[in-house]
Protein backbone atom coordinates (compact mmCIF):
# COMPACT_ATOMS: atom_id res chain seq x y z
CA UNK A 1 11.63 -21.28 11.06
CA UNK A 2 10.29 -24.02 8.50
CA UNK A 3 9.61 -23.55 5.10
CA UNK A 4 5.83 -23.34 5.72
CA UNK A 5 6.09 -20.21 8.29
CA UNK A 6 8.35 -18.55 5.90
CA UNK A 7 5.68 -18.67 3.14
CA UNK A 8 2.61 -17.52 5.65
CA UNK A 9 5.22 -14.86 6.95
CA UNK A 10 5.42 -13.50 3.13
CA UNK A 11 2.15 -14.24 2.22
CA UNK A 12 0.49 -12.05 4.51
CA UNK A 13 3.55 -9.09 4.01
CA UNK A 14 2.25 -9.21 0.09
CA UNK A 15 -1.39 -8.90 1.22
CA UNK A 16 -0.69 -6.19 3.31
CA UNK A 17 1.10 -3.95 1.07
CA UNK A 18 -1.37 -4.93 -1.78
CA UNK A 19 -3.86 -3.51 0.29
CA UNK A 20 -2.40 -0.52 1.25
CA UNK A 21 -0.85 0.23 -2.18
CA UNK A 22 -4.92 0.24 -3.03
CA UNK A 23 -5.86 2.39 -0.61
CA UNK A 24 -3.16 4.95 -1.31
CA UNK A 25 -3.97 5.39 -5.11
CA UNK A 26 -6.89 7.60 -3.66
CA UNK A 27 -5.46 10.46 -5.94
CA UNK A 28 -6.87 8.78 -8.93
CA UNK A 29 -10.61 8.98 -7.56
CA UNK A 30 -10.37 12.68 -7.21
CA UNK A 31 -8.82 13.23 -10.47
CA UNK A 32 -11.58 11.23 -12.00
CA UNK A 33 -14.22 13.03 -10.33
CA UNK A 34 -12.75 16.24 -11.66
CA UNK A 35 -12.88 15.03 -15.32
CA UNK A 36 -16.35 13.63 -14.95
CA UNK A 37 -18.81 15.94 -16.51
CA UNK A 38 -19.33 17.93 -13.68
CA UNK A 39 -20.28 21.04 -15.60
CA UNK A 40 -23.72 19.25 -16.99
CA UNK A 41 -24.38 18.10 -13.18
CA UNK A 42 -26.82 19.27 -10.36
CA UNK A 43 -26.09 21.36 -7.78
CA UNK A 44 -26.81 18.91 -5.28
CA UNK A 45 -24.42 16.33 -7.48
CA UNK A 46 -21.75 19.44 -7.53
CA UNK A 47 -21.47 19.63 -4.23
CA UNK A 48 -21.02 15.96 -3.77
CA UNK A 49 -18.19 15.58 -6.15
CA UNK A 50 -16.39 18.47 -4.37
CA UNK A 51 -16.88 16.29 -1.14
CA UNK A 52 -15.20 13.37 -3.06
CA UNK A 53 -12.27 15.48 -4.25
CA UNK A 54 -11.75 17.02 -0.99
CA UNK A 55 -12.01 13.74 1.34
CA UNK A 56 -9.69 11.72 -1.44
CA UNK A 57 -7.06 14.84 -0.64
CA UNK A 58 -5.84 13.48 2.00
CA UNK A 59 -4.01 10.02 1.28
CA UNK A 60 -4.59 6.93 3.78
CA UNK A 61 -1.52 5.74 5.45
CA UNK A 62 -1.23 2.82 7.06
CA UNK A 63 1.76 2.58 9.87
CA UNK A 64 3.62 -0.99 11.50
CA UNK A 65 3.24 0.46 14.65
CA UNK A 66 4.33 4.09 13.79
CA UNK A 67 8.02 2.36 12.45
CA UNK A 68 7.31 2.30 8.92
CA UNK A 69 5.01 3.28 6.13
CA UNK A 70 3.43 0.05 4.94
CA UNK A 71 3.50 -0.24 0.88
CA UNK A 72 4.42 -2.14 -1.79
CA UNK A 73 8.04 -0.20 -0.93
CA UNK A 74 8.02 -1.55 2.29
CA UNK A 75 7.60 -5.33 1.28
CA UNK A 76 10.55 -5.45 -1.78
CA UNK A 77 12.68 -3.84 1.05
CA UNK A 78 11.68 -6.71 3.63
CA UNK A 79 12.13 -9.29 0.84
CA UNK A 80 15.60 -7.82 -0.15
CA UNK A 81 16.67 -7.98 3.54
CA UNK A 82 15.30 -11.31 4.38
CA UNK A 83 17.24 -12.72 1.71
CA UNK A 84 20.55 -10.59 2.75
CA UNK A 85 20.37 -12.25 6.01
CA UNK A 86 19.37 -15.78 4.78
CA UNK A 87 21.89 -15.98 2.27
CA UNK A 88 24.71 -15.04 5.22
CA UNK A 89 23.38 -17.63 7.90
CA UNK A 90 23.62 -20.11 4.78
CA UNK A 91 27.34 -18.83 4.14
CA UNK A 92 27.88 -19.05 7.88
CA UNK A 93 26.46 -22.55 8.41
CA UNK A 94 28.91 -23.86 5.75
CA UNK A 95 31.92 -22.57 7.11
């Protein structure tokens, strides 16, 4: 694999799990709609917010093909492995 695939390869990992890490910080909208001020709203405006906070319950997951939970996690583990097993086929091809 040349040097060019390798960066693509890690380029898009990054992307990925930026994305995702994104998406999963859905907590923070509901706990922002709970501390907006609510109590001075509508009814109609109420009822939204409660919408809000009840769809942002429920955090997003993305899966790599129901193996593993795809996060920012996920990509300092691949990076940590990749460069396990490049450092031992470097160690092998000098012996």
């Amino acid at each position: 694999m040349n040097k060019l695939m390798l960066s693509q390869f890690f380029t898009s990992i990054i992307v990925f799990c930026t994305v995702t890490f994104q998406v999963i910080m859905t907590d923070l909208i509901a706990t922002s709609a709970y501390f907006s001020r609510w109590p001075d709203m509508s009814k109609s405006m109420k009822n939204l917010l409660m919408i809000i906070m009840a769809r942002s319950q429920k955090a997003t997951k993305f899966t790599v093909g129901k193996f593993t939970e795809l996060s920012l996690d996920t990509f300092a583990n691949i990076l940590k492995a990749s460069y396990t097993y490049l450092m031992m086929l470097i160690e092998m091809d000098e012996r």
